[in-house]
C-alpha atoms as a PDB file:
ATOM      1  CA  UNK A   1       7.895   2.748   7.131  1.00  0.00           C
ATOM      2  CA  UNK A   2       6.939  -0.033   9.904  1.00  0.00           C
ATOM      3  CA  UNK A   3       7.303  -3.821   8.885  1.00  0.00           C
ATOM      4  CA  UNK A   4       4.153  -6.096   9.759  1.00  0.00           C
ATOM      5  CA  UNK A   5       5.253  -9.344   8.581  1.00  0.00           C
ATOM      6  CA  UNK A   6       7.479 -11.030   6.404  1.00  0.00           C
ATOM      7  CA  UNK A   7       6.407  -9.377   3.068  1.00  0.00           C
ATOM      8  CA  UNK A   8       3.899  -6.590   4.134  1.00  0.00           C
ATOM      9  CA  UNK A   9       5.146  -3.353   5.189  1.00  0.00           C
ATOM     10  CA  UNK A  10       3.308  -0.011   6.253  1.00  0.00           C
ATOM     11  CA  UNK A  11       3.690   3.723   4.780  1.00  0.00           C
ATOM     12  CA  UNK A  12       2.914   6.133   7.727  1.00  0.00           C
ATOM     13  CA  UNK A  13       2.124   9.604   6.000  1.00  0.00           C
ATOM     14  CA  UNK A  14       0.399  12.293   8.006  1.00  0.00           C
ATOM     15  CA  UNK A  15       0.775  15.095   5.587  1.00  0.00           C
ATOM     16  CA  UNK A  16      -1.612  13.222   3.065  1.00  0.00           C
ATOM     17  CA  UNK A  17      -4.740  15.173   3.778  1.00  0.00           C
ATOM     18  CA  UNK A  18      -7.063  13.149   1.324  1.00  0.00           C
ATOM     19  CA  UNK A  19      -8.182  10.103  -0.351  1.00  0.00           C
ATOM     20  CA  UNK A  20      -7.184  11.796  -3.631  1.00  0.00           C
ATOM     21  CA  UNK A  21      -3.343  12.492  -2.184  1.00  0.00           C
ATOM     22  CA  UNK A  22      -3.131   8.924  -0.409  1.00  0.00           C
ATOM     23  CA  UNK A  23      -4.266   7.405  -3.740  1.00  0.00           C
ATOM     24  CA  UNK A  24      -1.712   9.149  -5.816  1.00  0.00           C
ATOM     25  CA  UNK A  25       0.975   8.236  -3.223  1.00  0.00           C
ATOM     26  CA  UNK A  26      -0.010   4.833  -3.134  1.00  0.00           C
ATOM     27  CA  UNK A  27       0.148   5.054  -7.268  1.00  0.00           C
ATOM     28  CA  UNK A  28       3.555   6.294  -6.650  1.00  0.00           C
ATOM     29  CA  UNK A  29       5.011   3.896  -4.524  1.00  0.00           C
ATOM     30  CA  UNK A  30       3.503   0.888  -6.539  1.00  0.00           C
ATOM     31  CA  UNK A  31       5.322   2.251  -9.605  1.00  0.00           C
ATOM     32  CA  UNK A  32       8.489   2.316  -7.927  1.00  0.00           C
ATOM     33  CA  UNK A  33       7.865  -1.316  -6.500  1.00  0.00           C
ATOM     34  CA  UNK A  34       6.827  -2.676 -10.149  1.00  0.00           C
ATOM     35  CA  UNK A  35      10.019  -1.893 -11.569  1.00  0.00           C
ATOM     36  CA  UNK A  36      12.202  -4.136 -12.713  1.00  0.00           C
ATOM     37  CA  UNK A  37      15.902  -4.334 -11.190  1.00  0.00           C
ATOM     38  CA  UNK A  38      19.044  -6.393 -11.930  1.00  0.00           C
ATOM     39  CA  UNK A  39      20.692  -8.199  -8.985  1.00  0.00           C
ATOM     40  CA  UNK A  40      23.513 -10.517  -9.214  1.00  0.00           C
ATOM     41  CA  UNK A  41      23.532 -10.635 -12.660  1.00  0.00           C
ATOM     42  CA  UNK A  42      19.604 -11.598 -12.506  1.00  0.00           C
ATOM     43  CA  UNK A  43      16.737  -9.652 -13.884  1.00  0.00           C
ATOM     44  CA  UNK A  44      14.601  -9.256 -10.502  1.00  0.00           C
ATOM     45  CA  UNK A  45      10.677  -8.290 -11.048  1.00  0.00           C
ATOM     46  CA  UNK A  46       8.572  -7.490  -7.610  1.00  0.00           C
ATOM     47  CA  UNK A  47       4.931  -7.223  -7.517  1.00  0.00           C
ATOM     48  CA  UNK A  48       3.050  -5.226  -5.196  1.00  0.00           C
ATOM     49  CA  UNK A  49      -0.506  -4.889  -4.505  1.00  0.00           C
ATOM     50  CA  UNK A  50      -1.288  -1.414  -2.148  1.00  0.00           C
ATOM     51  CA  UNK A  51      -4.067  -1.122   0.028  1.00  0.00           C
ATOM     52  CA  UNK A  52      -4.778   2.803   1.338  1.00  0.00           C
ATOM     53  CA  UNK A  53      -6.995   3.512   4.822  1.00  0.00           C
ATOM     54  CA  UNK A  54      -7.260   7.117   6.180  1.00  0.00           C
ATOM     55  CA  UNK A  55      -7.890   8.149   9.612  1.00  0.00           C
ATOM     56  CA  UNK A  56      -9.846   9.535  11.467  1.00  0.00           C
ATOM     57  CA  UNK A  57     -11.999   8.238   8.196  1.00  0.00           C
ATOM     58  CA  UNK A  58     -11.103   4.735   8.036  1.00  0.00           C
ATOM     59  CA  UNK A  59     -10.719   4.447  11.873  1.00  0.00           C
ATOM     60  CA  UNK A  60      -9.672   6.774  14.808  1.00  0.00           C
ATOM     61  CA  UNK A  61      -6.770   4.038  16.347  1.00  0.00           C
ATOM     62  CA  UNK A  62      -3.490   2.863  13.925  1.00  0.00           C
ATOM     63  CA  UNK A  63      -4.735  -1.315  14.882  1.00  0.00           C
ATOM     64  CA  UNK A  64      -7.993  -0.149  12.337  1.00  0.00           C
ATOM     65  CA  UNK A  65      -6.635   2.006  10.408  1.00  0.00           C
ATOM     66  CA  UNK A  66      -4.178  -0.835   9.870  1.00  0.00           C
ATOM     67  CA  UNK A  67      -6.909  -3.872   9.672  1.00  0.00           C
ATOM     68  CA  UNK A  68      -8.829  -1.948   7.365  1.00  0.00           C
ATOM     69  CA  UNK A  69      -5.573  -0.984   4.530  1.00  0.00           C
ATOM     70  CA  UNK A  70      -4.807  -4.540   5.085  1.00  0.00           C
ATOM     71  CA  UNK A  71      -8.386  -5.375   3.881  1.00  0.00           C
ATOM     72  CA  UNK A  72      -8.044  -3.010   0.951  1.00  0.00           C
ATOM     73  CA  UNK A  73      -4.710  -4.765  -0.203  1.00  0.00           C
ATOM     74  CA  UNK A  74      -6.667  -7.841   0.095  1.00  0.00           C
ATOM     75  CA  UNK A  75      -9.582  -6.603  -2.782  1.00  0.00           C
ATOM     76  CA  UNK A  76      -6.636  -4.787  -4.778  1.00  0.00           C
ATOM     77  CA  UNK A  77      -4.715  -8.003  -4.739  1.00  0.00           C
ATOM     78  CA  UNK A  78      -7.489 -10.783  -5.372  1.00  0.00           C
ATOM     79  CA  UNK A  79      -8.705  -8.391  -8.084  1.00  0.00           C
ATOM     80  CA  UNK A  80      -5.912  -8.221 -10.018  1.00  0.00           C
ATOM     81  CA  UNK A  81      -5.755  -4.204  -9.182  1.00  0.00           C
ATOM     82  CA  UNK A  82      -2.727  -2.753  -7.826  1.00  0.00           C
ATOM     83  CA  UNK A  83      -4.246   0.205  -5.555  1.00  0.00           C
ATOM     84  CA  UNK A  84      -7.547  -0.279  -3.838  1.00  0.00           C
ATOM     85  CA  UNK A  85      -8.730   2.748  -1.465  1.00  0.00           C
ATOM     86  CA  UNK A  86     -10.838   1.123   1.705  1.00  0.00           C
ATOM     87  CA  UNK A  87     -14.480   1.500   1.676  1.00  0.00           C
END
């Protein structure tokens, strides 16, 4: 897991071996975001919106393959989706 900015973070996982695996990882971790949690006494509620890019498919250096997830989260996010695969 790398941090890119204040509230984005990165999922490094070089066993996935295909679109169909990252997407049902991604599925995976966006359930366990989307659950609700109780701290201090407070119901807590995060949302997350996952983008998914593959390489060598999605680019052959981590600043694309990183560009272009970041452009999937973007479409997943703005339409109202909570996994969007890069195309």
């Amino acid at each position: 897991v790398a941090c890119l900015r204040n509230h984005d973070f990165a999922i490094l996982a070089p066993l996935l071996m295909d679109a169909s695996e990252a997407a049902r990882f991604a599925q995976l971790v966006n359930a366990a975001m989307n659950q609700p949690f109780d701290w201090r006494d407070h119901k807590m509620l995060l949302g997350a919106a996952c983008g998914v890019a593959l390489a060598p498919r999605d680019g052959c250096d981590a600043d694309t393959v990183l560009r272009h997830a970041t452009m999937a989260r973007a479409a997943a996010r703005s339409g109202g989706a909570g996994l969007k695969l890069f195309t």
